[in-house]
N, C-alpha and C. Protein backbone atom coordinates (compact mmCIF):
# COMPACT_ATOMS: atom_id res chain seq x y z
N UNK A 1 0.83 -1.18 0.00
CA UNK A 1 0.00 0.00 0.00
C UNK A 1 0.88 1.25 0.00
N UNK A 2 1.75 1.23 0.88
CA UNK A 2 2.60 2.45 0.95
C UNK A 2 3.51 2.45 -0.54
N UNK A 3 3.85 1.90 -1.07
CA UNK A 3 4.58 1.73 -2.07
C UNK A 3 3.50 2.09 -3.46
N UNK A 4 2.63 2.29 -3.74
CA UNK A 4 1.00 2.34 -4.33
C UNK A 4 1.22 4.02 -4.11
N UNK A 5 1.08 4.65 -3.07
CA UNK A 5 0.85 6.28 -2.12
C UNK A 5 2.13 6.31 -2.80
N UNK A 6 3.09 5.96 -2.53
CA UNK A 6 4.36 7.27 -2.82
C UNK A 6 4.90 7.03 -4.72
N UNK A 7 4.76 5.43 -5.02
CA UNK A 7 5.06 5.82 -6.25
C UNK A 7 4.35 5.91 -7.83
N UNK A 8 2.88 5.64 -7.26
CA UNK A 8 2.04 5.87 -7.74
C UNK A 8 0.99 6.89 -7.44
N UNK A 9 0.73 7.08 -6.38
CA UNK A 9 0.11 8.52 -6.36
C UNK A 9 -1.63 7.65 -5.96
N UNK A 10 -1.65 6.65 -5.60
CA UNK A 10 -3.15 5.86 -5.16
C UNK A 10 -3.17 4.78 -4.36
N UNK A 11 -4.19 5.19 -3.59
CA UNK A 11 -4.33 4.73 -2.04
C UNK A 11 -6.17 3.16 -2.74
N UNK A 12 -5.38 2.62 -2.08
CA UNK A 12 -6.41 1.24 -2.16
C UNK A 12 -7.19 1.85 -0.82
N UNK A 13 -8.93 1.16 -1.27
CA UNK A 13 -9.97 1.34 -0.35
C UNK A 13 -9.75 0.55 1.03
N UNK A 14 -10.37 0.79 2.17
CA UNK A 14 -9.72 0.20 3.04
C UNK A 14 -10.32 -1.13 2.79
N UNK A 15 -11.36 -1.49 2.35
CA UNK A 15 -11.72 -2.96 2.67
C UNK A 15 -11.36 -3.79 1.50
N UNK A 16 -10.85 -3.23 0.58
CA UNK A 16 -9.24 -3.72 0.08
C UNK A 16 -8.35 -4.40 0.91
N UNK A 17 -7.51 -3.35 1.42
CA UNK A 17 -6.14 -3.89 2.71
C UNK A 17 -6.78 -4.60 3.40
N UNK A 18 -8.13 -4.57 4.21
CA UNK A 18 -8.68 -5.72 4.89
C UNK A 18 -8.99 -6.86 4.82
N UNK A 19 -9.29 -6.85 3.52
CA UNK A 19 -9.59 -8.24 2.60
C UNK A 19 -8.02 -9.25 2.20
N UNK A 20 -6.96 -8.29 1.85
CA UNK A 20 -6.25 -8.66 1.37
C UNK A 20 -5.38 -9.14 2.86
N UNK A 21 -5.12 -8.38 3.68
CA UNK A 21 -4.11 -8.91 5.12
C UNK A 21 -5.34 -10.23 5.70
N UNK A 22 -6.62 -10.45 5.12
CA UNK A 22 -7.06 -11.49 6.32
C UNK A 22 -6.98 -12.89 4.87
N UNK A 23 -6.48 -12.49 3.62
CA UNK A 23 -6.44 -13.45 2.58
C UNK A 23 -4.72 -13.98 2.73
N UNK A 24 -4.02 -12.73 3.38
CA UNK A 24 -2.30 -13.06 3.74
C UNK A 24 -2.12 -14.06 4.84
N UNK A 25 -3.07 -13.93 5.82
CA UNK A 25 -2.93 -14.49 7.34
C UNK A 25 -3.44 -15.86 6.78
N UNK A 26 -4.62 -16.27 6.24
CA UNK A 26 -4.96 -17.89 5.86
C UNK A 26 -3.97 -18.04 5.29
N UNK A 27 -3.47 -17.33 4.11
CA UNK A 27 -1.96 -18.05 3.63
C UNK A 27 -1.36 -18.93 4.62
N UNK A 28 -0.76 -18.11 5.09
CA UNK A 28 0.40 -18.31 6.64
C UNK A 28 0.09 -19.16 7.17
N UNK A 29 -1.46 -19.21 7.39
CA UNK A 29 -2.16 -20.37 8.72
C UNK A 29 -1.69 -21.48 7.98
N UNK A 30 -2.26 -22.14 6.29
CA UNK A 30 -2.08 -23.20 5.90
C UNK A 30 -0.44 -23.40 5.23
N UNK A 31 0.13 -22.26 5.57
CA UNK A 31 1.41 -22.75 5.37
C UNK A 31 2.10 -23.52 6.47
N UNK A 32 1.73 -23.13 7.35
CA UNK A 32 2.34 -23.50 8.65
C UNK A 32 1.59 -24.72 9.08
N UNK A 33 0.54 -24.93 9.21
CA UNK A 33 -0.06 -26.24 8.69
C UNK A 33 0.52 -27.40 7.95
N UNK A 34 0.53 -26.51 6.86
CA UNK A 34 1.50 -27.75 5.71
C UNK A 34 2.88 -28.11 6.22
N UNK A 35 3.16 -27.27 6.69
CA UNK A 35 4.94 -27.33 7.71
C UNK A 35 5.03 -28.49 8.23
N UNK A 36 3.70 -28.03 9.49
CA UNK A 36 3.89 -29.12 10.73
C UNK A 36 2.96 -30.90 10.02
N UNK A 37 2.65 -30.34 9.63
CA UNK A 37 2.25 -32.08 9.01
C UNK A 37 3.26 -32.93 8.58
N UNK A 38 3.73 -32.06 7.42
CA UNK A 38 5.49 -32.94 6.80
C UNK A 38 6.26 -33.22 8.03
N UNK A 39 6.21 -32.72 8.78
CA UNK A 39 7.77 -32.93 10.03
C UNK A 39 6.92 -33.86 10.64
N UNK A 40 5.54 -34.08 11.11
CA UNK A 40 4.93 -35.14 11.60
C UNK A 40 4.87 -36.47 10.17
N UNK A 41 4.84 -36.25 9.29
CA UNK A 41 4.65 -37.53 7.90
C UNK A 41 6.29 -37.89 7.94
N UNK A 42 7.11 -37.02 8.19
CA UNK A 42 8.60 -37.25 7.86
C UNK A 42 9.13 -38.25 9.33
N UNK A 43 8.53 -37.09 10.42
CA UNK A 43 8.85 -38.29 11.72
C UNK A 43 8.42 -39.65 11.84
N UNK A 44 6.95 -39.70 11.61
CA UNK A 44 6.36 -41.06 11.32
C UNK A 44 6.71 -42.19 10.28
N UNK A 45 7.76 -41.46 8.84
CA UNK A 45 8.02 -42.30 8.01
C UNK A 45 9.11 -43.22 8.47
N UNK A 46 9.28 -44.94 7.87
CA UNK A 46 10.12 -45.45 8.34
C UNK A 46 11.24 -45.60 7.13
N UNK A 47 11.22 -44.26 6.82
CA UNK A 47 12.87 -44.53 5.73
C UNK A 47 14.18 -44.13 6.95
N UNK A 48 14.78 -44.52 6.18
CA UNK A 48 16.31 -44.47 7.17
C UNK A 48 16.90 -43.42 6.53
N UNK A 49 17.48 -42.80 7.52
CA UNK A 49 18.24 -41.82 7.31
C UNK A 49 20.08 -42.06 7.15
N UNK A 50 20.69 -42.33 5.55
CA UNK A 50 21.99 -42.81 5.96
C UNK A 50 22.98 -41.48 6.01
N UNK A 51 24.25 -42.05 6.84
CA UNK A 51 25.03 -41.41 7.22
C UNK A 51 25.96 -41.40 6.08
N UNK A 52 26.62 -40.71 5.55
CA UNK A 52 27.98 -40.36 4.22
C UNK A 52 28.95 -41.37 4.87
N UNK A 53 29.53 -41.94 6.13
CA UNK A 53 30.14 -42.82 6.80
C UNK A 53 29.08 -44.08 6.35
N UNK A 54 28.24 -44.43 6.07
CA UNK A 54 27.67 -45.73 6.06
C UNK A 54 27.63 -45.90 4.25
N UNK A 55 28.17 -44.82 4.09
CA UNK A 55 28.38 -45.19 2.36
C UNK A 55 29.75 -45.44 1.45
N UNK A 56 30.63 -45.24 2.61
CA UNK A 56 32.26 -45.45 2.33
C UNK A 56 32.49 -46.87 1.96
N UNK A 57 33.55 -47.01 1.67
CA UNK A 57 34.58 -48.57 1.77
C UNK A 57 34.95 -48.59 3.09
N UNK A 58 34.95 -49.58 3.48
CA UNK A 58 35.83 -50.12 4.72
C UNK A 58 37.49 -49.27 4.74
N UNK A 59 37.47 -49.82 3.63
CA UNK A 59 39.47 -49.37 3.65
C UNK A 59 39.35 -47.37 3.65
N UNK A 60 38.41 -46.76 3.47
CA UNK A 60 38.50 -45.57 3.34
C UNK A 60 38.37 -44.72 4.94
N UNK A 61 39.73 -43.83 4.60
CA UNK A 61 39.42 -43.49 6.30
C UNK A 61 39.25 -41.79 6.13
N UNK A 62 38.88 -41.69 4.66
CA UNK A 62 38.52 -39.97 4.70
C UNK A 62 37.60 -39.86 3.65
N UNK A 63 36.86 -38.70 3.10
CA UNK A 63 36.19 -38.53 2.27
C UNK A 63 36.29 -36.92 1.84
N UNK A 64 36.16 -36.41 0.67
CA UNK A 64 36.16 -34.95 0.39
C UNK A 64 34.86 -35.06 -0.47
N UNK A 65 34.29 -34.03 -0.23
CA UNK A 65 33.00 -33.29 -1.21
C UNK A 65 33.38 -32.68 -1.76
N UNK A 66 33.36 -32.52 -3.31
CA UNK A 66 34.06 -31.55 -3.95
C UNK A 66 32.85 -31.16 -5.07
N UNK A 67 32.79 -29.68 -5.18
CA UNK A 67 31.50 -28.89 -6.10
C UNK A 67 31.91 -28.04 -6.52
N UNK A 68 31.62 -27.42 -8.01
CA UNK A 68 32.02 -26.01 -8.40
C UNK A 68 30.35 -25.78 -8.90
N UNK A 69 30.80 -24.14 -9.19
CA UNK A 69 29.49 -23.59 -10.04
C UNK A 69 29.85 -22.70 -11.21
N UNK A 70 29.25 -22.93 -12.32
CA UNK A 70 29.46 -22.22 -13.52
C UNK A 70 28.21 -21.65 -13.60
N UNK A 71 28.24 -20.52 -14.42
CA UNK A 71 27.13 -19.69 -15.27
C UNK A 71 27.03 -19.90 -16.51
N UNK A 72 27.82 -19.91 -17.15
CA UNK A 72 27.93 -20.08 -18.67
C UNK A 72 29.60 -19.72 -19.04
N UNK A 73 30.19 -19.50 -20.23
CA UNK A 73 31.54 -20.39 -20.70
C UNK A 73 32.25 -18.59 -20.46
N UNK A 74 31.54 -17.96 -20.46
CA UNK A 74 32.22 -16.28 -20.52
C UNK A 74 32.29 -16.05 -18.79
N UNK A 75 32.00 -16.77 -18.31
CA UNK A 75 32.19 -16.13 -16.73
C UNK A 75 32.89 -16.92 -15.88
N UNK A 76 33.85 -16.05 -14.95
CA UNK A 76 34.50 -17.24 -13.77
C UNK A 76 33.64 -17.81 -12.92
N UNK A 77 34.06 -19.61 -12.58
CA UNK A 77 33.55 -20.06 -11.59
C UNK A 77 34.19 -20.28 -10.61
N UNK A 78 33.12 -20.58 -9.71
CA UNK A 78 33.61 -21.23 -8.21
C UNK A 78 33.84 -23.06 -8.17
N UNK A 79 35.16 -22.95 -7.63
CA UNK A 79 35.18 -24.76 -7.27
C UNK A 79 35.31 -25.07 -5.32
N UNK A 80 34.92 -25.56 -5.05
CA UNK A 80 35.38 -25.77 -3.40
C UNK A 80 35.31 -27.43 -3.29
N UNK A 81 36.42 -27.68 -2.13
CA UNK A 81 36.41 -29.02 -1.61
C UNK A 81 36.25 -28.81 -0.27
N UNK A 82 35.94 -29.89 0.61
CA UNK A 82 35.75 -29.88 1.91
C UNK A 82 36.00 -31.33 2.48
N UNK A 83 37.44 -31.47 3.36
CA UNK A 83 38.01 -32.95 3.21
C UNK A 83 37.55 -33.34 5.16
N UNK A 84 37.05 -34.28 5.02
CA UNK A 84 36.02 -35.10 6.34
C UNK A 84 37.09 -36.37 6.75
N UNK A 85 37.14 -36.13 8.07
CA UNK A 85 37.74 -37.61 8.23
C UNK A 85 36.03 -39.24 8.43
N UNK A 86 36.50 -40.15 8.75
CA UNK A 86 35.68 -41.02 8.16
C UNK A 86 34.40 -40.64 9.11
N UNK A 87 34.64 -39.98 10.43
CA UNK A 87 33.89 -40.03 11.63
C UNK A 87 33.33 -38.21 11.09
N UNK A 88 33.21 -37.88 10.02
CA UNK A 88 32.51 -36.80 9.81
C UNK A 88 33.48 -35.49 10.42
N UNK A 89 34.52 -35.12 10.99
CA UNK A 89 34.75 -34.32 11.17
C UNK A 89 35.97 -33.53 10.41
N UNK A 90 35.37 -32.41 9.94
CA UNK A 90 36.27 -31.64 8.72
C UNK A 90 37.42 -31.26 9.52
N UNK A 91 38.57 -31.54 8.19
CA UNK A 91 39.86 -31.35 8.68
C UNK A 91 40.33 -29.90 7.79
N UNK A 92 39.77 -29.79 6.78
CA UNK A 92 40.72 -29.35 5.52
C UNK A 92 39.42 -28.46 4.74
N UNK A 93 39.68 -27.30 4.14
CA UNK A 93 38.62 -26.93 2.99
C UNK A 93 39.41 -26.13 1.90
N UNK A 94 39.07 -26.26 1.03
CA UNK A 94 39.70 -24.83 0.06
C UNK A 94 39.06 -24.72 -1.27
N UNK A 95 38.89 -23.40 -1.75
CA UNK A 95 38.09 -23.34 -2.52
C UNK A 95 38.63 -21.65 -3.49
N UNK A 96 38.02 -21.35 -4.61
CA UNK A 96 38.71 -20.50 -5.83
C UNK A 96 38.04 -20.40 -6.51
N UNK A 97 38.23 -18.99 -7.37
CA UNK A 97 37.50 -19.03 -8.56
C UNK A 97 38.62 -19.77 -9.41
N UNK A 98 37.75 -20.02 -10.59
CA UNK A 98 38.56 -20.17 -11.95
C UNK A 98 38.24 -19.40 -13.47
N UNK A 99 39.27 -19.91 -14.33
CA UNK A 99 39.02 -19.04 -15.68
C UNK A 99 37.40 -19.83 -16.30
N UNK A 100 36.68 -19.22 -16.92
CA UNK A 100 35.61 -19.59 -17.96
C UNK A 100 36.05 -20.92 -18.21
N UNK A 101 35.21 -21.87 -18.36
CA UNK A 101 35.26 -23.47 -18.72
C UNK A 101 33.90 -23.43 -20.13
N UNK A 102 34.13 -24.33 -20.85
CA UNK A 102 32.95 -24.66 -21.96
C UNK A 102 31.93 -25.29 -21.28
N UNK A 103 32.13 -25.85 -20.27
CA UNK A 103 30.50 -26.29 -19.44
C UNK A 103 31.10 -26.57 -17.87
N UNK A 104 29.45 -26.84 -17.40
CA UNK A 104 29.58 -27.18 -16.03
C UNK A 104 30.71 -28.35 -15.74
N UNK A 105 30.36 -29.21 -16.53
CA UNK A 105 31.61 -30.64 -16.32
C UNK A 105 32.81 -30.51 -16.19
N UNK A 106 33.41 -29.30 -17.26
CA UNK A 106 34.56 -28.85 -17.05
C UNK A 106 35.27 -28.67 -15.36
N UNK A 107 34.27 -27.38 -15.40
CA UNK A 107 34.34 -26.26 -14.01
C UNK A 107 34.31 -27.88 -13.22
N UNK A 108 33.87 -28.56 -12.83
CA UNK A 108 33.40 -29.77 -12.05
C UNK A 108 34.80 -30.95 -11.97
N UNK A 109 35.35 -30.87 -13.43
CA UNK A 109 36.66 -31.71 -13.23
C UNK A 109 37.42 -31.03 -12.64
N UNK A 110 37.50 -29.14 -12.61
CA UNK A 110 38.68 -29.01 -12.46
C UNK A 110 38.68 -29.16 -10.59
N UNK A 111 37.58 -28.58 -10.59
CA UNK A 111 37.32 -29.00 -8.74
C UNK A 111 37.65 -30.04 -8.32
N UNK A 112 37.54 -31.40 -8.81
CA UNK A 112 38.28 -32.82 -8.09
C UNK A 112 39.68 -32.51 -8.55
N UNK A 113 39.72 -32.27 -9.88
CA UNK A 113 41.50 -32.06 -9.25
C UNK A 113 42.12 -31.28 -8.47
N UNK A 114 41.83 -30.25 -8.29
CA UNK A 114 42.23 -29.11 -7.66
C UNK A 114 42.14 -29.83 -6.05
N UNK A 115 41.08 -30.58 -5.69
CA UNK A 115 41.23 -31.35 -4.41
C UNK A 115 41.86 -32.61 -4.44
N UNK A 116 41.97 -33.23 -5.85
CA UNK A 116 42.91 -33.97 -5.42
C UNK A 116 44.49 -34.26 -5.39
N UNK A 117 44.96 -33.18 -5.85
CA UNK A 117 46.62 -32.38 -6.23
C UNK A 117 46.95 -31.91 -4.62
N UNK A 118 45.10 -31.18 -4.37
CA UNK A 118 46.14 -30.65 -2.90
C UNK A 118 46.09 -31.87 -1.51
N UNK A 119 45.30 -32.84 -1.43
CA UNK A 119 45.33 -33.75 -0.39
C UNK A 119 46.13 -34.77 -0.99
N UNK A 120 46.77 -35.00 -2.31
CA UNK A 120 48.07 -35.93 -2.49
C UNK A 120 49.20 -34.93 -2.08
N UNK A 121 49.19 -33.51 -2.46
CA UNK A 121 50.52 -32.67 -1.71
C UNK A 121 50.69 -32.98 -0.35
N UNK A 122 49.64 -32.92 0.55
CA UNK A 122 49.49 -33.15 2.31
C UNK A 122 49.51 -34.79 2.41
N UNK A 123 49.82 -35.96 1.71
CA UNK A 123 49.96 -36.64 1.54
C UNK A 123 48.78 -37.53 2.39
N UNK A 124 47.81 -37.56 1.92
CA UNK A 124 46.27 -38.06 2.56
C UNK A 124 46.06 -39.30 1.68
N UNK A 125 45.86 -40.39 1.81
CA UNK A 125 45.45 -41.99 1.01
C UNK A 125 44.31 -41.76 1.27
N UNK A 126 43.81 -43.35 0.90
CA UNK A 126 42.76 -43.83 1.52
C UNK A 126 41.44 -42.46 1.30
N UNK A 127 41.68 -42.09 0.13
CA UNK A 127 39.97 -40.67 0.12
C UNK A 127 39.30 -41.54 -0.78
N UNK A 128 37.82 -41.24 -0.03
CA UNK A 128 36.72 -41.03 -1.50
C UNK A 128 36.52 -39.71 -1.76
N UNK A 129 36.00 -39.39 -2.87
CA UNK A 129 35.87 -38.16 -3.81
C UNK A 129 34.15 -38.29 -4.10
N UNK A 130 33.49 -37.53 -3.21
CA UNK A 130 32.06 -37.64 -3.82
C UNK A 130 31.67 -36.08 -4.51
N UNK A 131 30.80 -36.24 -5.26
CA UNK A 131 30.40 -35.20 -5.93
C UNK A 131 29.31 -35.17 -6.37
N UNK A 132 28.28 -34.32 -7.29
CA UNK A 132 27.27 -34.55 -7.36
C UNK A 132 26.77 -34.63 -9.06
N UNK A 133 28.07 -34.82 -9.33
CA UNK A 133 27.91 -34.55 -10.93
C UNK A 133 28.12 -35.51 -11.24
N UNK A 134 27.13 -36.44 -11.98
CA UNK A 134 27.19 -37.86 -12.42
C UNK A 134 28.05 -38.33 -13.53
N UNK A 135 28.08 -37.34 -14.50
CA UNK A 135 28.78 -37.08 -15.61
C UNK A 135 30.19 -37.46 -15.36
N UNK A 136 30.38 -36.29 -14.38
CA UNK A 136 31.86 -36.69 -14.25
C UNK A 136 32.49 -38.09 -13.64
N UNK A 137 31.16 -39.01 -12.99
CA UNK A 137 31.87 -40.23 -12.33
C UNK A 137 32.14 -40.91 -13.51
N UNK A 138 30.44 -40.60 -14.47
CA UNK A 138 30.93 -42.03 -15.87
C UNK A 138 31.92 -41.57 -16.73
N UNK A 139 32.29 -39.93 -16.48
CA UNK A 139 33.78 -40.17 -17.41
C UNK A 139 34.58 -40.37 -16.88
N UNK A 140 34.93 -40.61 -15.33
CA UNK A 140 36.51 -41.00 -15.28
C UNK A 140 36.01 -42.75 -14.85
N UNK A 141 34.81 -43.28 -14.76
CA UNK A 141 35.12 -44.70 -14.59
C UNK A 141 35.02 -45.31 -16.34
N UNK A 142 34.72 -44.71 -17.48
CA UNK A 142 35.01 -44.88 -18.87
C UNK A 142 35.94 -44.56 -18.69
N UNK A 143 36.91 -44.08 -18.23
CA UNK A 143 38.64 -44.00 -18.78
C UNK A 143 39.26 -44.97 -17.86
N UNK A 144 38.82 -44.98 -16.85
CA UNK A 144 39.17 -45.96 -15.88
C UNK A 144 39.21 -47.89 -16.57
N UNK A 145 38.01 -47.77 -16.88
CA UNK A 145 37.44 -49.57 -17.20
C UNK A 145 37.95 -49.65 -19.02
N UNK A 146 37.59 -48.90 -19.28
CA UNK A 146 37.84 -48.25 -21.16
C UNK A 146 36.57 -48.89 -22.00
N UNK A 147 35.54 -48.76 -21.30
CA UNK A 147 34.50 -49.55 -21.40
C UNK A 147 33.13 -48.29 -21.38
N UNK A 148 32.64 -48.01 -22.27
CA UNK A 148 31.14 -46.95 -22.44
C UNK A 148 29.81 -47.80 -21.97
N UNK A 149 29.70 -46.32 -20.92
CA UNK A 149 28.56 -46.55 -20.26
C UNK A 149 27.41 -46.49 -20.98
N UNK A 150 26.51 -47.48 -20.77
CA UNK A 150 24.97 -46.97 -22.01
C UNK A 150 23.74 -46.22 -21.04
N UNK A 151 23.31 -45.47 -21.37
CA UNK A 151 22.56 -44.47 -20.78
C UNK A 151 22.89 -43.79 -19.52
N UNK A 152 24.51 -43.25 -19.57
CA UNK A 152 24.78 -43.07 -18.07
C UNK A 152 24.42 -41.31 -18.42
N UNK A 153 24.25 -40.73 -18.93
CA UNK A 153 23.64 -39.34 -19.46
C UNK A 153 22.51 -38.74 -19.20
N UNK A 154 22.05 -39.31 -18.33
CA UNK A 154 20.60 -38.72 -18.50
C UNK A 154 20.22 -38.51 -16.96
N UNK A 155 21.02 -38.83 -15.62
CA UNK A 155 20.55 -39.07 -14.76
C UNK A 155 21.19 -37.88 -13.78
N UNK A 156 21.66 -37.09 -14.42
CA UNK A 156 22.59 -36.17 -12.96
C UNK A 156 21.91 -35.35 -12.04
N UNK A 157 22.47 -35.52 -10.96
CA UNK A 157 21.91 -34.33 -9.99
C UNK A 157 20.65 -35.57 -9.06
N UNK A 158 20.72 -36.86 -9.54
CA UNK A 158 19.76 -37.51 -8.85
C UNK A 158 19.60 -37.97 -7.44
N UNK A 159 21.38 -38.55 -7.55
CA UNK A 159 22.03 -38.57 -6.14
C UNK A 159 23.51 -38.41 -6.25
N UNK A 160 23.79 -38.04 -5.07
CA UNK A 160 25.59 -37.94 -5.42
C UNK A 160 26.58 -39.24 -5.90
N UNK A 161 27.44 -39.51 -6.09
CA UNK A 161 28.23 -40.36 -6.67
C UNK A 161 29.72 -40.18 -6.09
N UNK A 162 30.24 -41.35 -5.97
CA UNK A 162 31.45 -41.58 -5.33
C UNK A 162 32.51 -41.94 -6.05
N UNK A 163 33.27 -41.69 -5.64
CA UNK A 163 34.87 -42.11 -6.43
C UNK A 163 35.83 -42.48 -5.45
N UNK A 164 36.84 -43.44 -5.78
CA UNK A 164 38.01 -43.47 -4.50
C UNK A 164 39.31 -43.60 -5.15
N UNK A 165 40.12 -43.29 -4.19
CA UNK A 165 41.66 -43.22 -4.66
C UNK A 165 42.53 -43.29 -3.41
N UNK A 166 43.29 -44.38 -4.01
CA UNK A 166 44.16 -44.91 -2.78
C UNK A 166 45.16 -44.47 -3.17
């Protein structure tokens, strides 16, 4: 309303604003409604909640998350890693822009390397490398096996994906 008065020069009737703040407040009511139901459907559900530790190898006694973000091929991105020992507690993070990449995958490889150049410098074994870019697992396990994945293209961003390096 005030924004209406000063930059328009017109004032809404009052049973306008009245109509409209008691049409804002039911909003709110059934939002908050909808809130507390999910946290009661979510408490009551019997899915399990797993831990990033219950998804390792045995032999793995660390893990790094590693993510960048691109905009498009003319702009710098962001890459960051964040290195966990197996019991969840961060030891290590580092993170940078970089030059323009031709796609997200790029910006995305250069982030695992960039974490994994610097935890082989600090001399760290035993990591998994999770990430969330699917792409990039089926191209380094196709260079890995030398073997093409069939429909591994179509699924990213569904769940994260793991990698390891001893």
């Amino acid at each position: 309303m005030r924004n209406k008065i000063h930059f328009q020069q017109k004032r809404d009737h009052i049973l306008q604003v009245i109509h409209g703040a008691i049409r804002e407040h039911q909003h709110w009511q059934q939002a908050v409604e909808y809130d507390e139901q999910e946290v009661q459907r979510c408490k009551s559900s019997d899915r399990k909640i797993m831990a990033i530790a219950d998804l390792l190898p045995d032999s793995a006694r660390y893990y790094c998350l590693v993510d960048a973000s691109w905009k498009n091929d003319n702009e710098k991105g962001g890459i960051g890693w964040s290195f966990h020992s197996k019991e969840c507690i961060q030891n290590l993070q580092g993170s940078s822009s970089i030059m323009p990449t031709n796609s997200s995958l790029d910006a995305e490889a250069v982030a695992l390397l960039m974490a994994v150049k610097q935890l082989k410098a600090l001399q760290y074994y035993n990591v998994v490398f999770i990430t969330d870019c699917k792409n990039l697992i089926d191209e380094l396990h196709q260079l890995s096996t030398e073997k093409t994945i069939t429909n591994a293209r179509h699924t990213e961003g569904q769940k994260s994906h793991i990698g390891y390096w001893k």
